[in-house]
Protein backbone atom coordinates (compact mmCIF):
# COMPACT_ATOMS: atom_id res chain seq x y z
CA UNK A 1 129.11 137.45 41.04
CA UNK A 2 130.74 138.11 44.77
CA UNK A 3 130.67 135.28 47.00
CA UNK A 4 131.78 135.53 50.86
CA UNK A 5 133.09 132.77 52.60
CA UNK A 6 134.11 132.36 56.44
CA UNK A 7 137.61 131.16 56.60
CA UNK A 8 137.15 127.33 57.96
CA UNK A 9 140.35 127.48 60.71
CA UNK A 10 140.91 123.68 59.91
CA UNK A 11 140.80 124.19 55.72
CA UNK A 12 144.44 124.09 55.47
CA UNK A 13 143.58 124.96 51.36
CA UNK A 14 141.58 127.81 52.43
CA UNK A 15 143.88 129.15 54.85
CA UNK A 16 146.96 129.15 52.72
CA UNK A 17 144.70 131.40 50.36
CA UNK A 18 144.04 134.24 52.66
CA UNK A 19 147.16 134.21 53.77
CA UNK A 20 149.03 134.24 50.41
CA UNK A 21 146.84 136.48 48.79
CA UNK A 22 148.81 139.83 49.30
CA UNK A 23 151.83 137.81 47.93
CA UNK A 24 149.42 137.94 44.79
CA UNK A 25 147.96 141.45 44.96
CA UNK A 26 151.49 143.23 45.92
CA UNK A 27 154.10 141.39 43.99
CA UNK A 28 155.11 143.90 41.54
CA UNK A 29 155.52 146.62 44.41
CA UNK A 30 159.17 147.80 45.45
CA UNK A 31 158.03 149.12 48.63
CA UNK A 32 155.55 146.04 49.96
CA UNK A 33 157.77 144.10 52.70
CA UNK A 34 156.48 140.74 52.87
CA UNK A 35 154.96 139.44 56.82
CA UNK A 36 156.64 135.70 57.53
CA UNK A 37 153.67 133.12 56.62
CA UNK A 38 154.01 131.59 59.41
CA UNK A 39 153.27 134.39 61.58
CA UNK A 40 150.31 135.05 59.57
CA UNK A 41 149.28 132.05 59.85
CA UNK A 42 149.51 132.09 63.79
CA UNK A 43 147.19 134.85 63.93
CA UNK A 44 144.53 131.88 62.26
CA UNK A 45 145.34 129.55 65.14
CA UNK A 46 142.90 129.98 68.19
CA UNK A 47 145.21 127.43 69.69
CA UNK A 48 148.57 129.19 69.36
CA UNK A 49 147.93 132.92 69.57
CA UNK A 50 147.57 134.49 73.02
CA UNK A 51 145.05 136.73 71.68
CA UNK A 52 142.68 134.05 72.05
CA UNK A 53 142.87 133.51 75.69
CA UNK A 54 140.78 136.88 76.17
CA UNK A 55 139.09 137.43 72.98
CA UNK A 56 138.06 136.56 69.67
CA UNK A 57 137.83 136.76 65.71
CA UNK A 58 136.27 135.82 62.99
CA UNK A 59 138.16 135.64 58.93
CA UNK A 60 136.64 136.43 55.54
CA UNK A 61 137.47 135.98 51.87
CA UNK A 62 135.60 137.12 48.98
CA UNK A 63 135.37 135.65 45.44
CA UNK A 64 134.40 137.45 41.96
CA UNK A 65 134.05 134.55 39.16
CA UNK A 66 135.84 132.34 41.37
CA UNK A 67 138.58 134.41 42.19
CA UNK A 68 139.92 135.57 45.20
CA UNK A 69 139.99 139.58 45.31
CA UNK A 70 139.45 140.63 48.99
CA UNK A 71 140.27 139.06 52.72
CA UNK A 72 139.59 140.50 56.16
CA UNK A 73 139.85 139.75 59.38
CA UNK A 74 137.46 140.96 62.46
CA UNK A 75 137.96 140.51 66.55
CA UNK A 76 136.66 142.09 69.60
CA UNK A 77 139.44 142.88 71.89
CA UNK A 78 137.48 141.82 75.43
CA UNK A 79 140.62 143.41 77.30
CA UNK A 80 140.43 146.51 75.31
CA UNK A 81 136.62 147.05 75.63
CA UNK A 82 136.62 146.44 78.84
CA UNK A 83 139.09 148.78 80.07
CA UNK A 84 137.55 151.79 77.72
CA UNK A 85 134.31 151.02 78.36
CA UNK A 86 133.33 150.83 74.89
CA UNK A 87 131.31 147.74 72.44
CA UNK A 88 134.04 148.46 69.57
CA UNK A 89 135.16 145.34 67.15
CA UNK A 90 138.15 146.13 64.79
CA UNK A 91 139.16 144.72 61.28
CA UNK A 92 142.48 143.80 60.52
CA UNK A 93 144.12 141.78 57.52
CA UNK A 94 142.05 143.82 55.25
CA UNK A 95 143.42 143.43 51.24
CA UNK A 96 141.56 143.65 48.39
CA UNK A 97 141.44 144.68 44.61
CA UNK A 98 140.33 148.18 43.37
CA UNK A 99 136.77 147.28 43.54
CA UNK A 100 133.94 149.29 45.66
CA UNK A 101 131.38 146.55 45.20
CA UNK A 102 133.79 143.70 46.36
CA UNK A 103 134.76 146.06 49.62
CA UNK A 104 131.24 146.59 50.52
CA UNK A 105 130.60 142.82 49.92
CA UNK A 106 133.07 141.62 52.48
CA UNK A 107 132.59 144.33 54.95
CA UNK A 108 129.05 143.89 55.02
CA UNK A 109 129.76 140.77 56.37
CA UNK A 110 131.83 141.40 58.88
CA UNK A 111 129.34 144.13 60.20
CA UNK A 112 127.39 141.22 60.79
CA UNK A 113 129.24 139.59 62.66
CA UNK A 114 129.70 142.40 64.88
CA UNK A 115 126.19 143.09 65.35
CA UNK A 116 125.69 139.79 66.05
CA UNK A 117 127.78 140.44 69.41
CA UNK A 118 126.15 143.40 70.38
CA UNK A 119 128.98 145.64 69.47
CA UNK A 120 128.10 149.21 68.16
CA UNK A 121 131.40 149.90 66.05
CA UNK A 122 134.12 148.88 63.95
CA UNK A 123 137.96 150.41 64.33
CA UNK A 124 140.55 149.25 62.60
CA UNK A 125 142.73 148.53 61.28
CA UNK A 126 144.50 146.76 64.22
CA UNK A 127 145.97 143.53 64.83
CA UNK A 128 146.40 140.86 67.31
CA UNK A 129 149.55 142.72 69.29
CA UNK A 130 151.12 146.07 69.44
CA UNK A 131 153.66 145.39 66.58
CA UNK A 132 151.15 144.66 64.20
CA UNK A 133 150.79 147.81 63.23
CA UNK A 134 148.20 150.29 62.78
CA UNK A 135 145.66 152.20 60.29
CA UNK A 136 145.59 152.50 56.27
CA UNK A 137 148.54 154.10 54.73
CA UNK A 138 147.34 157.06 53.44
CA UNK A 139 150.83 159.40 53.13
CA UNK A 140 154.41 158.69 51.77
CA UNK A 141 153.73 155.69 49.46
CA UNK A 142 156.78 156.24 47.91
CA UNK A 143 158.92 154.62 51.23
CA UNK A 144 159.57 151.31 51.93
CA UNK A 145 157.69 149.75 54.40
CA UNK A 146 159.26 149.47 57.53
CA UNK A 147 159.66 145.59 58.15
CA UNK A 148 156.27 144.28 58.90
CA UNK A 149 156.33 146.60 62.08
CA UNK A 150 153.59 148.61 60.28
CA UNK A 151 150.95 148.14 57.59
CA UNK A 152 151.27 148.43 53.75
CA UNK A 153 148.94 149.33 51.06
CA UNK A 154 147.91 150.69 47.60
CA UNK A 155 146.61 154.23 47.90
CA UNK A 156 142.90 153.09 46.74
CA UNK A 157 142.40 151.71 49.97
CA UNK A 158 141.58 155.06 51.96
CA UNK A 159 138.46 155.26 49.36
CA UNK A 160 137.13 151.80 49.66
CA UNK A 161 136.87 152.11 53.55
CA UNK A 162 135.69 156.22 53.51
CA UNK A 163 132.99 155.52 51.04
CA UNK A 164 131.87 152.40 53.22
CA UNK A 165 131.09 155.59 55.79
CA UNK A 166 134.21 154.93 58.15
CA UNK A 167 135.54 158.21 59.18
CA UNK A 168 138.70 158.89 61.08
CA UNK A 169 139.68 158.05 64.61
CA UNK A 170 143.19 158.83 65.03
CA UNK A 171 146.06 159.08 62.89
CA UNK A 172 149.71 157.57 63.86
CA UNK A 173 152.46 159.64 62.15
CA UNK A 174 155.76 158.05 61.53
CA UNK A 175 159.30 160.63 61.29
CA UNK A 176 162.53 160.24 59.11
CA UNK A 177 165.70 160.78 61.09
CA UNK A 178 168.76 161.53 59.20
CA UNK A 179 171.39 160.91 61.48
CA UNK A 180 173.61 163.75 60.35
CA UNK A 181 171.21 166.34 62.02
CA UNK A 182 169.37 164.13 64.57
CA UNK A 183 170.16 165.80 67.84
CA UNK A 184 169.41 167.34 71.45
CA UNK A 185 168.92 171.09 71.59
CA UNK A 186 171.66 172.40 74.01
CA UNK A 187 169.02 172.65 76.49
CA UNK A 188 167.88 169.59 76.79
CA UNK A 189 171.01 168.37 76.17
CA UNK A 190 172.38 169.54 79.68
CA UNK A 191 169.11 168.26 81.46
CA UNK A 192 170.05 164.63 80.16
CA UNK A 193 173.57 165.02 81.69
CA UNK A 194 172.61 166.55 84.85
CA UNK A 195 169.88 163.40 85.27
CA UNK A 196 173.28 161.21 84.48
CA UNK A 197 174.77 162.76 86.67
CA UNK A 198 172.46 162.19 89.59
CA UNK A 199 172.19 158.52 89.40
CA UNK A 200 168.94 158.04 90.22
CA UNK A 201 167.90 157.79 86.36
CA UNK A 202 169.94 154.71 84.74
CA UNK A 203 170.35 153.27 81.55
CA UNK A 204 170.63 149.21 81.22
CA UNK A 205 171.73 148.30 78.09
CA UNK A 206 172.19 143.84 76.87
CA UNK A 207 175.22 142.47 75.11
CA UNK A 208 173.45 139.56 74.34
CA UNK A 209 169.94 138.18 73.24
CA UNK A 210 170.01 135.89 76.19
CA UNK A 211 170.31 138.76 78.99
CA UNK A 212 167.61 140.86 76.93
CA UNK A 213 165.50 137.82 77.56
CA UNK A 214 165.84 137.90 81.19
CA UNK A 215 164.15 141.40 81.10
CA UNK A 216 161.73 140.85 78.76
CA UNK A 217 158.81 140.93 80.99
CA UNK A 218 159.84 143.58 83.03
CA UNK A 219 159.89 145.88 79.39
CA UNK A 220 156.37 144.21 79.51
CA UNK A 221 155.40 145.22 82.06
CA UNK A 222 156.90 148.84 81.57
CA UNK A 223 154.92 148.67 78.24
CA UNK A 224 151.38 148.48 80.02
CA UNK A 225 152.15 151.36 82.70
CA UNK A 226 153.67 153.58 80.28
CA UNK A 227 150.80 153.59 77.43
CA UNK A 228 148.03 153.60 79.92
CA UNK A 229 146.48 156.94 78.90
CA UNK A 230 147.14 156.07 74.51
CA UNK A 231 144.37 155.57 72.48
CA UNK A 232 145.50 151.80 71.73
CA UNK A 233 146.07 150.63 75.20
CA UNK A 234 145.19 147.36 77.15
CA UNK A 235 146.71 145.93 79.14
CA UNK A 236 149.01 142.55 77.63
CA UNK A 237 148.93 139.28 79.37
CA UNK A 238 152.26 137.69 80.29
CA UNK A 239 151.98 135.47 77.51
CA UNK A 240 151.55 138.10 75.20
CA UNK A 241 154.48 139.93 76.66
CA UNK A 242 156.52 136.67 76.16
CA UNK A 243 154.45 136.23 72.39
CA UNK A 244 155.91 139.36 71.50
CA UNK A 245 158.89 139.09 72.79
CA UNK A 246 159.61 136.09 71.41
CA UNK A 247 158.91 137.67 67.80
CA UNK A 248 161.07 140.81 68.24
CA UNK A 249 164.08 138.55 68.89
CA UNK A 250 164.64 137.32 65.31
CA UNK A 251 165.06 141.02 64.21
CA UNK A 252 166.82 142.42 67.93
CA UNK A 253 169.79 143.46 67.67
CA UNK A 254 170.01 143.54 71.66
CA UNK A 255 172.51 146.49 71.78
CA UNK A 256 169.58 148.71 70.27
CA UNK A 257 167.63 148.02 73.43
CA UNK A 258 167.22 150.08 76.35
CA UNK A 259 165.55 150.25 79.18
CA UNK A 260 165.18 153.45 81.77
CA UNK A 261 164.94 152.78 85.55
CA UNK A 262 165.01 155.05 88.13
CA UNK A 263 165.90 153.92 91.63
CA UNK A 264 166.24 150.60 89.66
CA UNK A 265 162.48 150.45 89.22
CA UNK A 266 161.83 150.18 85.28
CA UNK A 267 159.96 153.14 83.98
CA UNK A 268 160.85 153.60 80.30
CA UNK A 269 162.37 152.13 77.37
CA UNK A 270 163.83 152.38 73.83
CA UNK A 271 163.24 149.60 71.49
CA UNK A 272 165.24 149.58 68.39
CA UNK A 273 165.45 147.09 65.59
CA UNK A 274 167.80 147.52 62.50
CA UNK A 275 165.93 147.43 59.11
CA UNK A 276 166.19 144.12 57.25
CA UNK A 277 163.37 144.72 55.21
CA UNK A 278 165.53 144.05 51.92
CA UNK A 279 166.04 140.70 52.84
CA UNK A 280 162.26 140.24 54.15
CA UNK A 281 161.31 141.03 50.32
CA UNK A 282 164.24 138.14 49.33
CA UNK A 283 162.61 135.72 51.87
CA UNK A 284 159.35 136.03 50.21
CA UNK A 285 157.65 135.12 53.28
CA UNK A 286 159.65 131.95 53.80
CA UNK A 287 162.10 130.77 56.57
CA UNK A 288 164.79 128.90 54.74
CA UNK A 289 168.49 128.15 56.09
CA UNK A 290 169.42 130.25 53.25
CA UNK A 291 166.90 132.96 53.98
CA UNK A 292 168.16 133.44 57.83
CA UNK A 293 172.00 133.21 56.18
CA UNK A 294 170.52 136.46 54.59
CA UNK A 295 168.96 137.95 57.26
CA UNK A 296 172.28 137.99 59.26
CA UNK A 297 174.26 139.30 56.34
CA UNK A 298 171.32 142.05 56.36
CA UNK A 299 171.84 142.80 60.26
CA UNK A 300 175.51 143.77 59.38
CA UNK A 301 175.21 145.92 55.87
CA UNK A 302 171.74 147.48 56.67
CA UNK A 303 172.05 151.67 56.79
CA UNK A 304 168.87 151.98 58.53
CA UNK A 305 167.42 151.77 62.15
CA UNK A 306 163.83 151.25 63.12
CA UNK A 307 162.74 153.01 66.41
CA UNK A 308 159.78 151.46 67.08
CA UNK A 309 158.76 151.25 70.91
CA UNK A 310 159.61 154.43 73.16
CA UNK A 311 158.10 155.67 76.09
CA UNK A 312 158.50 156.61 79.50
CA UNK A 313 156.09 156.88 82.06
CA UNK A 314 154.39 160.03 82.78
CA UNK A 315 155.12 160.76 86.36
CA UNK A 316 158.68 160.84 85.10
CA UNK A 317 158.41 162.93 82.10
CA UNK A 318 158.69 166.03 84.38
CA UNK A 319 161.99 164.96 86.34
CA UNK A 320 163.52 164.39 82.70
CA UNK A 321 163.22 160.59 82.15
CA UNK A 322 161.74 161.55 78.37
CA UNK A 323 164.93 163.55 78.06
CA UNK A 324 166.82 160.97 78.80
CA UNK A 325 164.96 158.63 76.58
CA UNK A 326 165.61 161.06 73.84
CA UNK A 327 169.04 160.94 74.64
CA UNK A 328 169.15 157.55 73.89
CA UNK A 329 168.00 157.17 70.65
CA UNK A 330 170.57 160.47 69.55
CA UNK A 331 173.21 157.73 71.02
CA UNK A 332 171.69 154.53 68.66
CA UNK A 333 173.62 156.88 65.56
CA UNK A 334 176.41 158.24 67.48
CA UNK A 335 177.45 154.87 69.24
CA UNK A 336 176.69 152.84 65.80
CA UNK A 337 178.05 154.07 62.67
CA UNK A 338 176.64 152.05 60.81
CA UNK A 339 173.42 153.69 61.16
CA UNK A 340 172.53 156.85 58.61
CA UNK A 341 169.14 157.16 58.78
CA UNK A 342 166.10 156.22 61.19
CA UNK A 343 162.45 155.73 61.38
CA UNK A 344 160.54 156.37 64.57
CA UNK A 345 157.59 154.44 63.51
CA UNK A 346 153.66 155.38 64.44
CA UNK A 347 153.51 158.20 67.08
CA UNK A 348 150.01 158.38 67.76
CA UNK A 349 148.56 161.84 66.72
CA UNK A 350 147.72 162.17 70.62
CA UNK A 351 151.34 162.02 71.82
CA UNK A 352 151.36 166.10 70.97
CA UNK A 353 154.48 166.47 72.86
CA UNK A 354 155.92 163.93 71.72
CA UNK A 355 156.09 165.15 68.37
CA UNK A 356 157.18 168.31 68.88
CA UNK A 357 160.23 166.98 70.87
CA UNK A 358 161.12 164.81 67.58
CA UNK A 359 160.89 166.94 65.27
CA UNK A 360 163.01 169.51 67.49
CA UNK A 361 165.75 167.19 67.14
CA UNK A 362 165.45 166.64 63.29
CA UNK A 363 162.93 164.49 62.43
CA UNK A 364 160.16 164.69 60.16
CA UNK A 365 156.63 163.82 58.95
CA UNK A 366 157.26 160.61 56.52
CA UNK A 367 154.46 158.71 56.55
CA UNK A 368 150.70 158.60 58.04
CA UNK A 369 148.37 155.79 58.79
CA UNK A 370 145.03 156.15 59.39
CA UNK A 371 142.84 154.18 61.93
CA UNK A 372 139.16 154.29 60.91
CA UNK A 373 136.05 154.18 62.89
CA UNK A 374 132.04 153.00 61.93
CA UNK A 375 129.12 153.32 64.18
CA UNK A 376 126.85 150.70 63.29
């Protein structure tokens, strides 16, 4: 027998369940990077997360025999809808065993929920902010996850949501970059000097968490101009900007971070993060003085860099602001030795050009996530 239960917010029994259940369902996988529960649990707090000033969401667990084998979360995005001009709700925080019956249990219940608000579709998944991450995994299972910057699951998944009838909206491709071979063409190469050269293009780069924190809102605000026409866009609050912000500074390393202005007017960025995603899976989850002890140890052996944030805005693309941007990242291996190998994490599928410029300069296809769509 499947029962479905609403999450009570102020169950602190219940809550600890859905949140530790993936601890359960993952813990004999190598490549599963474990979130922080206390982050997950944030996303359960209508009172702490800044999603909440603008929208909503709604969390489910199932039980079979009294066990718990499936969780999921859905919202509506208000911001989102609103600037699409769409009725969409999304799932997130969806995890459950390799059971069809329990996935169309749980889900069924969360379409009712949706209905229930006059929304005419489900997309997911996607979270609460923009470094959630995006879509089931449905390419390069082999690969570590990339910190908890992106989503990680068993290869079953794809089925339990396509034979629900959710069909694909968009996929977001993440690329490999050995740093060995990771480089400009010539061409573009000498367009990223010449725009050095002029002056009007600049680079700001922070010594120290405490200046990066000073621009935080302008990268913010750089963030919301320069994915204005992607599929995922709305437009972040400044508490969300400060939310997020707040989060990326336990894993900043704030000489990966860039920013692109041009006549000292921000219009770009470069947000890179090194890897720590071996000590994540020591940490378990947990924030221990021992477990951060770790995590610094991990900022100064890790091999890996995570290039997850880059844009520039489009008026600028022309004038060679993305070649400049490009530049930049080449630099995050030349400038650190310590670096041998990169992800570029999530490119939407839409960001055509985009691609084509990365994998011009080396990179390649590693892994795909899905995002999923149902018209109800």
């Amino acid at each position: 027998m499947i029962d479905i239960e609403k999450l009570d917010l102020t169950s602190k029994k219940q809550k600890n369940e859905f949140v530790m259940f993936p601890f359960t369902l993952y813990q004999d996988v190598p490549q599963w990077v474990p979130p922080f529960i206390s982050d997950v649990k944030m996303m359960l707090d209508p009172k702490k997360h800044p999603f909440y000033e603008h929208s909503d969401a709604e969390f489910f667990t199932a039980k079979k025999n009294g066990k718990l084998v499936a969780r999921l979360a859905v919202m509506e995005n208000k911001p989102f809808n609103k600037v699409h001009d769409v009725k969409k709700a999304q799932f997130y925080l969806f995890d459950c065993i390799d059971d069809q019956e329990v996935a169309n249990a749980i889900f069924e219940r969360g379409f009712e929920w949706v209905r229930k608000r006059n929304l005419n579709a489900i997309v997911g998944p996607k979270g609460f902010s923009a470094f959630d991450g995006y879509g089931i995994q449905i390419e390069g299972f082999e690969l570590r996850q990339m910190m908890t910057m992106m989503n990680y699951n068993f290869p079953y998944y794809r089925n339990l949501v396509e034979n629900l009838g959710f069909e694909k909206e968009v996929d977001f491709i993440s690329c490999a970059i050995d740093s060995s071979n990771f480089t400009l063409p010539e061409k573009a190469q000498l367009i990223a000097d010449k725009v050095r050269e002029r002056g009007k293009f600049k680079v700001e780069s922070f010594a120290t968490k405490k200046e990066l924190k000073k621009r935080a809102l302008a990268i913010g605000e750089a963030y919301n101009k320069t994915f204005v026409n992607n599929w995922e866009y709305y437009p972040f609050t400044e508490r969300e900007v400060k939310f997020m912000a707040d989060n990326l500074m336990v894993v900043a390393d704030p000489r990966l971070i860039k920013i692109i202005t041009y006549n000292d007017e921000v219009i770009g960025f470069l947000l890179a993060f090194p890897d720590i995603s071996a000590a994540l899976q020591r940490m378990k989850g947990r924030i221990t003085p021992w477990g951060i002890l770790d995590l610094m140890r991990e900022f100064k052996k890790t091999r890996i860099v995570s290039l997850n944030g880059a844009g520039v805005l489009p008026e600028y693309h022309g004038r060679g602001g993305n070649v400049l941007m490009y530049d930049e990242m080449a630099k995050t291996f030349k400038d650190y030795n310590q670096y041998d190998f990169g992800e570029l994490t999530q490119v939407a599928e839409t960001a055509v050009q985009m691609r084509k410029d990365l994998i011009s300069m080396g990179g390649r296809a590693s892994k795909n996530h899905r995002v999923y769509h149902k018209y109800l």
